[in-house]
N, C-alpha and C. Protein backbone atom coordinates (compact mmCIF):
# COMPACT_ATOMS: atom_id res chain seq x y z
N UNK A 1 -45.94 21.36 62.13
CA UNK A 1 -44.74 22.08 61.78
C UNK A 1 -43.72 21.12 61.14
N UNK A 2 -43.43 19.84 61.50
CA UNK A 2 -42.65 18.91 61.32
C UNK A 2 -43.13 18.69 59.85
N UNK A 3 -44.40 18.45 59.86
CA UNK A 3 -44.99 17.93 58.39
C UNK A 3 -44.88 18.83 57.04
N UNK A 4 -44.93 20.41 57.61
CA UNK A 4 -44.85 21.22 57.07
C UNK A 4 -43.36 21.04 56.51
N UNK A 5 -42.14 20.91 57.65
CA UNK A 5 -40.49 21.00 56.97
C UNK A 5 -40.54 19.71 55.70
N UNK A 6 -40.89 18.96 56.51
CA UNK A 6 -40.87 17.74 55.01
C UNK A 6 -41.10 18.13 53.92
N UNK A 7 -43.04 18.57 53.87
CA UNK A 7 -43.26 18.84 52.38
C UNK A 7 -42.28 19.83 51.98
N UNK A 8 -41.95 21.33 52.49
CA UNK A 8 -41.47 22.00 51.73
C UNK A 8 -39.56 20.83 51.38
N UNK A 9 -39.07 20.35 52.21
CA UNK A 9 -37.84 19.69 51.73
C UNK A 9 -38.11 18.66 50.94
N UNK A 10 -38.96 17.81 50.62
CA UNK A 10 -39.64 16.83 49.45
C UNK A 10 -40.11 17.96 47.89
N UNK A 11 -40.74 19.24 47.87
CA UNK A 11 -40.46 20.33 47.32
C UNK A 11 -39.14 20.75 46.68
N UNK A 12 -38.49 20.68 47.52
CA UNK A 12 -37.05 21.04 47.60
C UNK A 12 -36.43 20.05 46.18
N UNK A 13 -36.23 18.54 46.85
CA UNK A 13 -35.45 17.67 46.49
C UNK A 13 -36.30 17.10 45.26
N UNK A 14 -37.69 17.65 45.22
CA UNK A 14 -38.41 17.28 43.66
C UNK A 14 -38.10 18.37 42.75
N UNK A 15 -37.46 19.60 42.90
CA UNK A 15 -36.86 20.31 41.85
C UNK A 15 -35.95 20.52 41.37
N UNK A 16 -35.12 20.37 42.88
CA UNK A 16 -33.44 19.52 42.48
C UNK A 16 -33.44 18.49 41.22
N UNK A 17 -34.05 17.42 41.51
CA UNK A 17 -34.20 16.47 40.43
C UNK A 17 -34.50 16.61 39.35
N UNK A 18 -35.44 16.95 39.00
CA UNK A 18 -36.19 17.44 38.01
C UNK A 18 -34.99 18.77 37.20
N UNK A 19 -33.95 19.53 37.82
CA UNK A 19 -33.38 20.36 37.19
C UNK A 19 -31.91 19.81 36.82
N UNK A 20 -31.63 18.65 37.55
CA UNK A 20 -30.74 17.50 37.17
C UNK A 20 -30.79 16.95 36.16
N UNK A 21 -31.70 16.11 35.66
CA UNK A 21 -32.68 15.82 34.41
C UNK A 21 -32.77 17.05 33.48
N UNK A 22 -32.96 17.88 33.77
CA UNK A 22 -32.88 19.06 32.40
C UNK A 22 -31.42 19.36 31.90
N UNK A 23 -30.41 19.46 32.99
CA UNK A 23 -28.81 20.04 32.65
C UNK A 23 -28.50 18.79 31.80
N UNK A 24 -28.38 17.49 32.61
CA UNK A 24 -28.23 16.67 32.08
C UNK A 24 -28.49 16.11 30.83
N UNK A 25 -29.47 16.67 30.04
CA UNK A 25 -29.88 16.11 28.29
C UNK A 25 -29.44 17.34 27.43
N UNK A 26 -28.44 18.09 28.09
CA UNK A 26 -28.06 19.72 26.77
C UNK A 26 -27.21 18.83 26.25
N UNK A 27 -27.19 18.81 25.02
CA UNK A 27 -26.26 18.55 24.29
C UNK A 27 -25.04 18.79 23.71
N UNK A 28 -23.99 18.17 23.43
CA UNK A 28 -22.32 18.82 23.61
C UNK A 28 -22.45 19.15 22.13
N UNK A 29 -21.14 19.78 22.13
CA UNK A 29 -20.75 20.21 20.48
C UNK A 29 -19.27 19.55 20.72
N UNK A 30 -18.94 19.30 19.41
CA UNK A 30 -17.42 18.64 19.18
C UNK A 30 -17.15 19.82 18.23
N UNK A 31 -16.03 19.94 18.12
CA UNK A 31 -14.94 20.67 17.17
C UNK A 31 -13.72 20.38 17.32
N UNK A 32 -13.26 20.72 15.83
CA UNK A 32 -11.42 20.31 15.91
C UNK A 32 -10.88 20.84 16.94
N UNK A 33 -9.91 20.41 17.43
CA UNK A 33 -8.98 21.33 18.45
C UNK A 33 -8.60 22.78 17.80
N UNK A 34 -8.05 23.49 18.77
CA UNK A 34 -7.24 24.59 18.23
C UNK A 34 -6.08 24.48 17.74
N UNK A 35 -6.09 24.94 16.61
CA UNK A 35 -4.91 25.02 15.31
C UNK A 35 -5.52 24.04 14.08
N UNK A 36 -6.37 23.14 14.56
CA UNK A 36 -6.23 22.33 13.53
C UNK A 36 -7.83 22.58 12.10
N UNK A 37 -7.20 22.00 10.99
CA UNK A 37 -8.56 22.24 10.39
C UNK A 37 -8.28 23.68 9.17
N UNK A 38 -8.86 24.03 8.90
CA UNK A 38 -8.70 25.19 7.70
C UNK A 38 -9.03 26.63 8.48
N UNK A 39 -7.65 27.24 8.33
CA UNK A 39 -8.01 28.72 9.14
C UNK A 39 -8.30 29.90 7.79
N UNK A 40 -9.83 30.37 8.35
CA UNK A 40 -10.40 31.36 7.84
C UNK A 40 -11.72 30.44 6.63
N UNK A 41 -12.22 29.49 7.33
CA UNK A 41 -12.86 28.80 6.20
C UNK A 41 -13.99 29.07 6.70
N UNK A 42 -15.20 29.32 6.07
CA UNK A 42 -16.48 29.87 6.12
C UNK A 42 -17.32 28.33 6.51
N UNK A 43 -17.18 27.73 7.75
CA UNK A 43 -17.68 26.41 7.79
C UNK A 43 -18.76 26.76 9.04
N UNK A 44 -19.58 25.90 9.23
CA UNK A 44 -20.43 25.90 10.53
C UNK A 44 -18.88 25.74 11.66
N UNK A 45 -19.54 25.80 13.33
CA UNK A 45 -18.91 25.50 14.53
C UNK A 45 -19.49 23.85 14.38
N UNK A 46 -18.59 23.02 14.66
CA UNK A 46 -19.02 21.70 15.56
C UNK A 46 -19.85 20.51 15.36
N UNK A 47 -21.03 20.70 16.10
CA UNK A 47 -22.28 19.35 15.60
C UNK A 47 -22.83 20.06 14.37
N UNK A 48 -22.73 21.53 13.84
CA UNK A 48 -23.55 22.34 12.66
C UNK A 48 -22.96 21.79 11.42
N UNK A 49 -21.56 21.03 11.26
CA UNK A 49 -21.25 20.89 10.05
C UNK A 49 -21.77 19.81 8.97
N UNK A 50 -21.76 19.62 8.01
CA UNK A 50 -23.19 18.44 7.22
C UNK A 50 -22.07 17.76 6.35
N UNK A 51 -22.55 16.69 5.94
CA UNK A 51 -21.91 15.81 5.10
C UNK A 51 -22.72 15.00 4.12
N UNK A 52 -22.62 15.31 3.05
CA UNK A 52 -23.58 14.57 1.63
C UNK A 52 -22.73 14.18 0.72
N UNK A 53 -23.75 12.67 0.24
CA UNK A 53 -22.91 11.72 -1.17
C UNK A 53 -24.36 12.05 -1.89
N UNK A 54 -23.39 12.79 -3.86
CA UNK A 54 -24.43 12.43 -4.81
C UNK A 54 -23.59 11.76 -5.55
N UNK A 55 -24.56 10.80 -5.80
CA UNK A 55 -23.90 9.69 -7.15
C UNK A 55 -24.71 10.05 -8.81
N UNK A 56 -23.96 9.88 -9.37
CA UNK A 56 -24.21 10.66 -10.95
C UNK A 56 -25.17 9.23 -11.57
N UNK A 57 -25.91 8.38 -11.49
CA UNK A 57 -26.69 7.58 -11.52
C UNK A 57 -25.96 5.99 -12.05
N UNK A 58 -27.09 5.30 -12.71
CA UNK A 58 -26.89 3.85 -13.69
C UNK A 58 -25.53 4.21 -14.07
N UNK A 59 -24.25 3.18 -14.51
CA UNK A 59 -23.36 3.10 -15.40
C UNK A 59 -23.78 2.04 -16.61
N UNK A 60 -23.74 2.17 -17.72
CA UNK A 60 -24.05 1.06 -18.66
C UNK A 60 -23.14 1.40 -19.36
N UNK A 61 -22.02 -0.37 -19.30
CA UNK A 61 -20.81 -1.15 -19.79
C UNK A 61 -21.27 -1.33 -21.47
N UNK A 62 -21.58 -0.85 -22.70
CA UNK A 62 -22.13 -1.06 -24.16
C UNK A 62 -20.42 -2.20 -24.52
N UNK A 63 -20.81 -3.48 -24.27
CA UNK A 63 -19.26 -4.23 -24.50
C UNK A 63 -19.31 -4.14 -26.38
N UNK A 64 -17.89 -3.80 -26.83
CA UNK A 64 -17.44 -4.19 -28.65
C UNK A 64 -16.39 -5.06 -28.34
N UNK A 65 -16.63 -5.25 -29.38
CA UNK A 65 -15.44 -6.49 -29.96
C UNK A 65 -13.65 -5.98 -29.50
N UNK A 66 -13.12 -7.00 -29.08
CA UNK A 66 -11.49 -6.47 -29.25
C UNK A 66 -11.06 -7.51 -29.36
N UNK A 67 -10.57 -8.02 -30.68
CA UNK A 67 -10.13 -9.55 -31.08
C UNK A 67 -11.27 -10.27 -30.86
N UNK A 68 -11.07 -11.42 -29.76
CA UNK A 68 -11.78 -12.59 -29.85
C UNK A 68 -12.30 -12.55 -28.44
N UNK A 69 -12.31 -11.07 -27.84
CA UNK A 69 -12.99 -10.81 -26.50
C UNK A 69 -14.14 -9.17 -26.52
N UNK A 70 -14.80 -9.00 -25.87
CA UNK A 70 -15.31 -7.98 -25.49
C UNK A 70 -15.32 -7.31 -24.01
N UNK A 71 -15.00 -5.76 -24.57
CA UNK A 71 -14.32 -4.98 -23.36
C UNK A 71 -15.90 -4.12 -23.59
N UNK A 72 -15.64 -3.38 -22.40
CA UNK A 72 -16.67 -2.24 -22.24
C UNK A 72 -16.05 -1.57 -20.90
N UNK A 73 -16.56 -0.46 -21.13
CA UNK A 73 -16.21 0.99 -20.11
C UNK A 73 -17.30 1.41 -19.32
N UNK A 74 -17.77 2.22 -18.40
CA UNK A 74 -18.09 3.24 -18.29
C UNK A 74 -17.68 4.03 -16.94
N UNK A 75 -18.47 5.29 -16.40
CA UNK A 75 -17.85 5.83 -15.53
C UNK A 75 -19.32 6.41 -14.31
N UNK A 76 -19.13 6.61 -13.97
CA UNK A 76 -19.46 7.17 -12.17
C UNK A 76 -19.27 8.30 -11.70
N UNK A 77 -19.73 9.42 -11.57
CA UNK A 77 -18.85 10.79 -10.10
C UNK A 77 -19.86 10.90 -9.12
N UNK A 78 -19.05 10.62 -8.30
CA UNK A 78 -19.29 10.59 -6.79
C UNK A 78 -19.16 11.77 -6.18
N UNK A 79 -19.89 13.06 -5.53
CA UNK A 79 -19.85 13.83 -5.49
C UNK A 79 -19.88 13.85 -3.61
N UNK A 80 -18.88 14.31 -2.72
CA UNK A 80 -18.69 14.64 -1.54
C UNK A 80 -19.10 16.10 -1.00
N UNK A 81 -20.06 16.17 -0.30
CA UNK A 81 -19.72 17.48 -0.14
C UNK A 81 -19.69 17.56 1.63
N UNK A 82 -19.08 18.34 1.84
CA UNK A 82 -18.18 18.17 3.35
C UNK A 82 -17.90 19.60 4.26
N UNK A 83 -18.73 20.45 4.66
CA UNK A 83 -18.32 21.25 5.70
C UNK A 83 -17.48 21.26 6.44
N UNK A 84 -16.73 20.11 7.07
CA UNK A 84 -16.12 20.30 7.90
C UNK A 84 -14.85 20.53 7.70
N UNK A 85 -13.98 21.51 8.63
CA UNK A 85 -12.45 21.29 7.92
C UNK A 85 -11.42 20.40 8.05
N UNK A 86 -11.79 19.07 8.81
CA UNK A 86 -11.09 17.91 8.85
C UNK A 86 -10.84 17.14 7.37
N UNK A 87 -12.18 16.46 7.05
CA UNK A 87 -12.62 16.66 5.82
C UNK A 87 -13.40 14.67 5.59
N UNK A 88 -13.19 13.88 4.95
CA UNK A 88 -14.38 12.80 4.76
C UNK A 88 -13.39 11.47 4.24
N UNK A 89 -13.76 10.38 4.41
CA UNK A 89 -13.60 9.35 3.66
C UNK A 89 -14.33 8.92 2.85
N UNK A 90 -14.07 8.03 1.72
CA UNK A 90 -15.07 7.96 0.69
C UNK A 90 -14.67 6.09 0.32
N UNK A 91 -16.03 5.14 0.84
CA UNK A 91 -15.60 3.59 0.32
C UNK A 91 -16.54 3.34 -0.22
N UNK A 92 -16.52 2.20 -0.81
CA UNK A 92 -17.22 1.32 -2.00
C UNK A 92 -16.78 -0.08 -1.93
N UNK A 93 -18.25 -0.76 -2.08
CA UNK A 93 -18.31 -2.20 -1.79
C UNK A 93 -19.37 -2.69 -2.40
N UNK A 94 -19.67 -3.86 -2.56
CA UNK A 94 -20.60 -4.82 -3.12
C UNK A 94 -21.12 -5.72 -2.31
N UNK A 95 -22.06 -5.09 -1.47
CA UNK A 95 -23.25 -6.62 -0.01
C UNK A 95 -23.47 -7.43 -0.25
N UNK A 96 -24.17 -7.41 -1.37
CA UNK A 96 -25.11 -8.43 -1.88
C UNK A 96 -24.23 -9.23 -2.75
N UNK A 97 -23.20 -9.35 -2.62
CA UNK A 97 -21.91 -10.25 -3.91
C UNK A 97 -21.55 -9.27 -5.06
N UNK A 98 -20.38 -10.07 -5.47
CA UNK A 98 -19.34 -8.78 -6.05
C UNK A 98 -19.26 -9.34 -7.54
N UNK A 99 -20.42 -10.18 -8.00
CA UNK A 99 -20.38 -10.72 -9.55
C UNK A 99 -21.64 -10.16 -9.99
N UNK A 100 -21.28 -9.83 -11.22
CA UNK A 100 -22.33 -9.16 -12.28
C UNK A 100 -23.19 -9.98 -12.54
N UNK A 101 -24.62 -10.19 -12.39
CA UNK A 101 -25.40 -11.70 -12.78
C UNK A 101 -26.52 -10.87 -13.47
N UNK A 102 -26.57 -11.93 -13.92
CA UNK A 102 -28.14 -12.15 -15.31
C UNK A 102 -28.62 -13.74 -15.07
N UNK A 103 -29.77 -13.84 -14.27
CA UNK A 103 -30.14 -14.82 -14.09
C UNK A 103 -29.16 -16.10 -13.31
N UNK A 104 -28.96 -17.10 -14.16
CA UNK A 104 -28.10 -17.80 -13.20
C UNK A 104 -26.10 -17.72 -13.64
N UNK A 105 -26.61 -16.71 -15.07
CA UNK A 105 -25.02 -16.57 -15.35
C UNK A 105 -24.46 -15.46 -14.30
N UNK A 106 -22.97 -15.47 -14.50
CA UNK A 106 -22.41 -14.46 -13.96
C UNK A 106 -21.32 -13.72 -14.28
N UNK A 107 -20.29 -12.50 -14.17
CA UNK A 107 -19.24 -12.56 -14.43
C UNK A 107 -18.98 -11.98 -13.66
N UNK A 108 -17.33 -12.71 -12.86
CA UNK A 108 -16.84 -12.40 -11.85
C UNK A 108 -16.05 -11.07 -11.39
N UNK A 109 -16.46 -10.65 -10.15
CA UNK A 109 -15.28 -9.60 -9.98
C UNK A 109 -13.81 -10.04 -9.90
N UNK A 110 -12.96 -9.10 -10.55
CA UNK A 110 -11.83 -8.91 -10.53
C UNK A 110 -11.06 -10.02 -9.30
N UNK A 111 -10.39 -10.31 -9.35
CA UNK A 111 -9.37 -11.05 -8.47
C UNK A 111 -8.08 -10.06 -8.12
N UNK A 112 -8.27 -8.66 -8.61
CA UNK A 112 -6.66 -7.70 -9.05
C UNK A 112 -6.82 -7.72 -7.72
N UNK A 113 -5.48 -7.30 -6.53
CA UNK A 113 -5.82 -6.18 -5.43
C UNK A 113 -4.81 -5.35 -5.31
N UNK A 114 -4.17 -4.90 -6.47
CA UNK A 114 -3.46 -3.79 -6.96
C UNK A 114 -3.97 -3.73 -8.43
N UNK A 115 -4.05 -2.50 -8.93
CA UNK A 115 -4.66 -2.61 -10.31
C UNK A 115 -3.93 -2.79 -11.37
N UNK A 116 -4.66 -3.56 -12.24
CA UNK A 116 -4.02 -4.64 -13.41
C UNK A 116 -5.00 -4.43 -14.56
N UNK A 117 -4.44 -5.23 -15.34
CA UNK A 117 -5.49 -5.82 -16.35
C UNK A 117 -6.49 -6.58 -16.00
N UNK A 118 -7.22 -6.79 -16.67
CA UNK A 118 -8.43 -7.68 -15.94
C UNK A 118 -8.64 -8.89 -16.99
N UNK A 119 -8.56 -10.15 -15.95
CA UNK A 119 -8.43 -11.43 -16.61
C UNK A 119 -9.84 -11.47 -17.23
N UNK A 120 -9.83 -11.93 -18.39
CA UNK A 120 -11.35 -12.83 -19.32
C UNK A 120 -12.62 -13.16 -18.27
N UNK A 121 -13.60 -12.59 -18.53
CA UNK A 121 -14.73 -12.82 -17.80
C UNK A 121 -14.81 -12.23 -17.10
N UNK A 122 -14.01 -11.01 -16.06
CA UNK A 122 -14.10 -10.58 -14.75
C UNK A 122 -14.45 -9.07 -15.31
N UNK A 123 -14.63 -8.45 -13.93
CA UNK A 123 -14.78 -7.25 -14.45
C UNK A 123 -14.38 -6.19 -12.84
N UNK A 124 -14.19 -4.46 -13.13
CA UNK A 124 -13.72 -4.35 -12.12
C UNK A 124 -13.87 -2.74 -12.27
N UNK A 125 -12.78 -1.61 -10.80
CA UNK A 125 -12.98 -0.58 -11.25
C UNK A 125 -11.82 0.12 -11.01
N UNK A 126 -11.96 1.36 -11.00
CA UNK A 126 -10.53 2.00 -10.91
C UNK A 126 -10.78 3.90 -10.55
N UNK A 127 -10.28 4.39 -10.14
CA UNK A 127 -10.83 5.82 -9.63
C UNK A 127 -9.73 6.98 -10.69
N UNK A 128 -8.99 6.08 -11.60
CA UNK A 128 -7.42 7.06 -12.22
C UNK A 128 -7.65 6.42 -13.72
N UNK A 129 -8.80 6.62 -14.12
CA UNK A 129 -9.24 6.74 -15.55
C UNK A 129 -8.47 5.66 -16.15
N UNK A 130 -7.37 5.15 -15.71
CA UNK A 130 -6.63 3.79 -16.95
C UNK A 130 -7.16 2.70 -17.32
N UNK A 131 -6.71 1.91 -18.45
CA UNK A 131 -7.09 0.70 -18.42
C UNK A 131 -6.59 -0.43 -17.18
N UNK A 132 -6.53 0.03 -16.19
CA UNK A 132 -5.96 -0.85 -15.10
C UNK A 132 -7.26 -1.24 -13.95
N UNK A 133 -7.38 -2.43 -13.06
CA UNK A 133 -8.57 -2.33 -12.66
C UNK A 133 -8.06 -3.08 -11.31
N UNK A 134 -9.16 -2.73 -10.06
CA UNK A 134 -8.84 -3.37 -8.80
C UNK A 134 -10.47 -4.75 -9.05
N UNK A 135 -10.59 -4.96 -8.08
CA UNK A 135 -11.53 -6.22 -7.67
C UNK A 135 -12.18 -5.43 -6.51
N UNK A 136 -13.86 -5.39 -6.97
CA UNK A 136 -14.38 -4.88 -5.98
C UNK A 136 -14.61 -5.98 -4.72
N UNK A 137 -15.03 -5.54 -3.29
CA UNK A 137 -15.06 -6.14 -2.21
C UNK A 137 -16.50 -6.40 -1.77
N UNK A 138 -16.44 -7.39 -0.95
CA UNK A 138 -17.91 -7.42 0.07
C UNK A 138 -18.09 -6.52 0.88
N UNK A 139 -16.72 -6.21 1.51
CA UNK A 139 -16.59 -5.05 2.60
C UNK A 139 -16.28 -3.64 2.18
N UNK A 140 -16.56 -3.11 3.16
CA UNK A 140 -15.96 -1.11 2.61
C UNK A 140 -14.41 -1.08 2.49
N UNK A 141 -14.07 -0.71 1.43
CA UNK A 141 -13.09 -0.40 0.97
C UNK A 141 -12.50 1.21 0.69
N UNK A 142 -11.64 1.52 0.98
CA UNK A 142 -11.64 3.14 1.15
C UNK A 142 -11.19 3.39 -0.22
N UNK A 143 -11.68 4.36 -0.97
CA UNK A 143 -11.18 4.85 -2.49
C UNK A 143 -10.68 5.79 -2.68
N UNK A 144 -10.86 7.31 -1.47
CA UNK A 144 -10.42 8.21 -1.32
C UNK A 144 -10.96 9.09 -0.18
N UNK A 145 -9.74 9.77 0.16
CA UNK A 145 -10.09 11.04 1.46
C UNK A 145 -10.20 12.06 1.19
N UNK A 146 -9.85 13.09 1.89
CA UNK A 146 -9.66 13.87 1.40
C UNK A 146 -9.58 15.38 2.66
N UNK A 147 -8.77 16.13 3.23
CA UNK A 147 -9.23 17.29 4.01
C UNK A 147 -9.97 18.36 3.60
N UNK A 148 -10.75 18.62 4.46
CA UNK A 148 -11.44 19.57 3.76
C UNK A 148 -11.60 20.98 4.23
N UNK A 149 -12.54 21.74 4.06
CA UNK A 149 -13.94 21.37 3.74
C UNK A 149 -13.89 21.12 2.22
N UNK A 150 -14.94 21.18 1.93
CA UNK A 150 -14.97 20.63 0.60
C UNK A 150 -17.23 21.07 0.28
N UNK A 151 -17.04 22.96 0.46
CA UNK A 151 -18.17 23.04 0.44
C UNK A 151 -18.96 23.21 -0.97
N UNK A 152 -18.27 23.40 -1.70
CA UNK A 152 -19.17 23.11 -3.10
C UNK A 152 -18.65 21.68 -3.66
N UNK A 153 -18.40 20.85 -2.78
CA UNK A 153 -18.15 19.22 -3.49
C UNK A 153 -16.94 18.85 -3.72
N UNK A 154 -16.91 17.79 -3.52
CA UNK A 154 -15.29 17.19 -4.22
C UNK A 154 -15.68 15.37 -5.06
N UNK A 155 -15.13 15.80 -6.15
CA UNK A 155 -15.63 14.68 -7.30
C UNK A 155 -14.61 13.61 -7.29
N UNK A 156 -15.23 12.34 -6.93
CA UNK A 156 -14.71 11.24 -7.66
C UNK A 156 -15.04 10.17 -8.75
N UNK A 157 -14.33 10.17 -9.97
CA UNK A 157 -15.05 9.55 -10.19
C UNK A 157 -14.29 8.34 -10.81
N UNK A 158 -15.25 7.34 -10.52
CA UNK A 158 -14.96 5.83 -11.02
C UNK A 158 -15.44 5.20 -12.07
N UNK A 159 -14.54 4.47 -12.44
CA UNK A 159 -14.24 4.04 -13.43
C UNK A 159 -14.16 2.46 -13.47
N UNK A 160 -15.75 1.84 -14.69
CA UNK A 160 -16.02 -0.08 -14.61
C UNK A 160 -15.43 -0.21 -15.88
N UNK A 161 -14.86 -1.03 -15.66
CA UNK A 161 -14.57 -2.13 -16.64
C UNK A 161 -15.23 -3.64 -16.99
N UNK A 162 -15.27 -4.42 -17.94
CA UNK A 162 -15.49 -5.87 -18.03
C UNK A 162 -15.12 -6.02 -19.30
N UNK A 163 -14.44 -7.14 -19.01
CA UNK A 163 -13.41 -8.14 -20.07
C UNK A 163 -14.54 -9.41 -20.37
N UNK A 164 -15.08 -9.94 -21.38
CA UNK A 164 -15.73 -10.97 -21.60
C UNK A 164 -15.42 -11.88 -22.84
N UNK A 165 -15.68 -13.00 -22.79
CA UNK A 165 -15.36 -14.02 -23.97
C UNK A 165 -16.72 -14.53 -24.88
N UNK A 166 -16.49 -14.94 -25.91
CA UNK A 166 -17.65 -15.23 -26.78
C UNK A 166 -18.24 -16.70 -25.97
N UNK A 167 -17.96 -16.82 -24.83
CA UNK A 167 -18.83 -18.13 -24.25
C UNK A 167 -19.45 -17.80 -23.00
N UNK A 168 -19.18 -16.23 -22.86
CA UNK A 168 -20.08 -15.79 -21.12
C UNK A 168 -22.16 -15.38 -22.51
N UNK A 169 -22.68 -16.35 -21.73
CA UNK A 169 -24.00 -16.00 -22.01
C UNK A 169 -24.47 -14.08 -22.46
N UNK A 170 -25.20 -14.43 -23.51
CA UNK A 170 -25.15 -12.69 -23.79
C UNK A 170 -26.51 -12.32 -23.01
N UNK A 171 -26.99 -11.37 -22.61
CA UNK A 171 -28.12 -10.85 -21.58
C UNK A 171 -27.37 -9.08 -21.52
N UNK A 172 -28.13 -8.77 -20.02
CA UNK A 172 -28.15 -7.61 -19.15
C UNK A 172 -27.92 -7.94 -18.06
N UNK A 173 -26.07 -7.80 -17.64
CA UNK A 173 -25.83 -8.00 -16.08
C UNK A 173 -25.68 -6.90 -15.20
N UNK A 174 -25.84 -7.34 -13.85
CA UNK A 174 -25.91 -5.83 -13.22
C UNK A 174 -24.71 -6.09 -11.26
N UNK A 175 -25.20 -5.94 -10.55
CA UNK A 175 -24.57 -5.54 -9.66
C UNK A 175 -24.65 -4.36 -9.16
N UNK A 176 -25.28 -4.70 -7.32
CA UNK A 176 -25.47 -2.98 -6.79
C UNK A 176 -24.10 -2.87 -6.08
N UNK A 177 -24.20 -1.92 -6.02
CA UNK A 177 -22.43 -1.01 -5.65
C UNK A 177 -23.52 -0.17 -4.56
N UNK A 178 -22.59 -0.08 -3.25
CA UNK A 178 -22.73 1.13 -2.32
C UNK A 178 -21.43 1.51 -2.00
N UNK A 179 -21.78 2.83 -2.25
CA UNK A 179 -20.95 4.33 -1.78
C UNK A 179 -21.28 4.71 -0.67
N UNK A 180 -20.02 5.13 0.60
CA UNK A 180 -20.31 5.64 2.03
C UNK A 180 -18.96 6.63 2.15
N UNK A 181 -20.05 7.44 2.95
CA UNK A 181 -18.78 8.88 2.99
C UNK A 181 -19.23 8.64 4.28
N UNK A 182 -17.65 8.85 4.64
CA UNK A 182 -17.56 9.18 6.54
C UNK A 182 -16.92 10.66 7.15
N UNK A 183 -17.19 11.23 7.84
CA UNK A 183 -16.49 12.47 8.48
C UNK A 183 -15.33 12.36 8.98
N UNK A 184 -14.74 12.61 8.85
CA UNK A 184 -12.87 12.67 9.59
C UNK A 184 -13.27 13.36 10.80
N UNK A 185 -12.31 12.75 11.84
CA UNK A 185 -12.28 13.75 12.91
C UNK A 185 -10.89 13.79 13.84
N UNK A 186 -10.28 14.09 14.50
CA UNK A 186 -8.84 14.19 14.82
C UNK A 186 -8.98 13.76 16.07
């Protein structure tokens, strides 16, 4: 009889456990508080909302003549797209080093860290279409936010520059750039 109370209370305390272990791995949902966020916006609840970066591909700088230097342009859109109604951050940086190289030449990033002109040899970018340019970073650098949602996308786009002299080696320089979108949350 004694042996009998055990097993069934070892019974007992092995399903207890075992249903401890199950409550215990449900998973939570987060959401904005109440009030906050976009009222009446057609968004998922909580952990359902998604966040995607498309980048519009290659930029290729074609440098011409301007006096006794060569400039070149081109551009970038960065495409956010953001369910949630808090809404995303958007940075850009250079890991692998922040100079344009072709073999063992190079031309340097920007030195600006407010946007300027860009000194001879350097090169740089800018998100407000001008001839004005910042100095890209090693680290993430924030370029823009934004609240959202933002369900058919929100575009940024950037804008390279490079200033060069008739003594930077002529070739094909390059430099990888990464783009990171983050979720806002309150």
């Amino acid at each position: 009889m004694l042996r009998d109370i055990h097993a069934k209370l070892f019974r007992i305390g092995l399903v207890g456990c075992v249903l401890l272990g199950v409550f215990s791995i449900v998973p939570t949902a987060a959401a904005a508080p109440f009030g906050e966020g976009a009222f009446g916006a057609d968004v998922p609840f909580g952990s359902a909302t998604s966040l995607s970066i498309a980048l519009g591909g290659n930029v290729n700088l074609a440098l011409t003549p301007s006096g006794s230097d060569f400039t070149g342009t081109g551009s970038n859109t960065v495409t956010v797209t953001d369910t949630d109604p808090v809404g995303y951050a958007l940075y850009m940086y250079a890991a692998n080093g922040t100079s344009m190289t072709n073999g063992s030449s190079t031309i340097a990033a920007s030195a600006n860290t407010t946007e300027g002109p860009l000194a001879v040899n350097t090169w740089g970018y800018n998100t407000d279409g001008s001839a004005n340019y910042l100095g890209i970073s090693s680290t993430p650098t924030l370029i823009k936010s934004g609240s959202g949602p933002f369900e058919s996308g929100d575009n940024t786009t950037v804008t390279y520059g490079v200033l060069a002299d008739v003594t930077q080696p002529e070739g094909s320089y390059s430099v990888n750039i990464t783009y990171t979108a983050v979720a806002l949350n309150n």
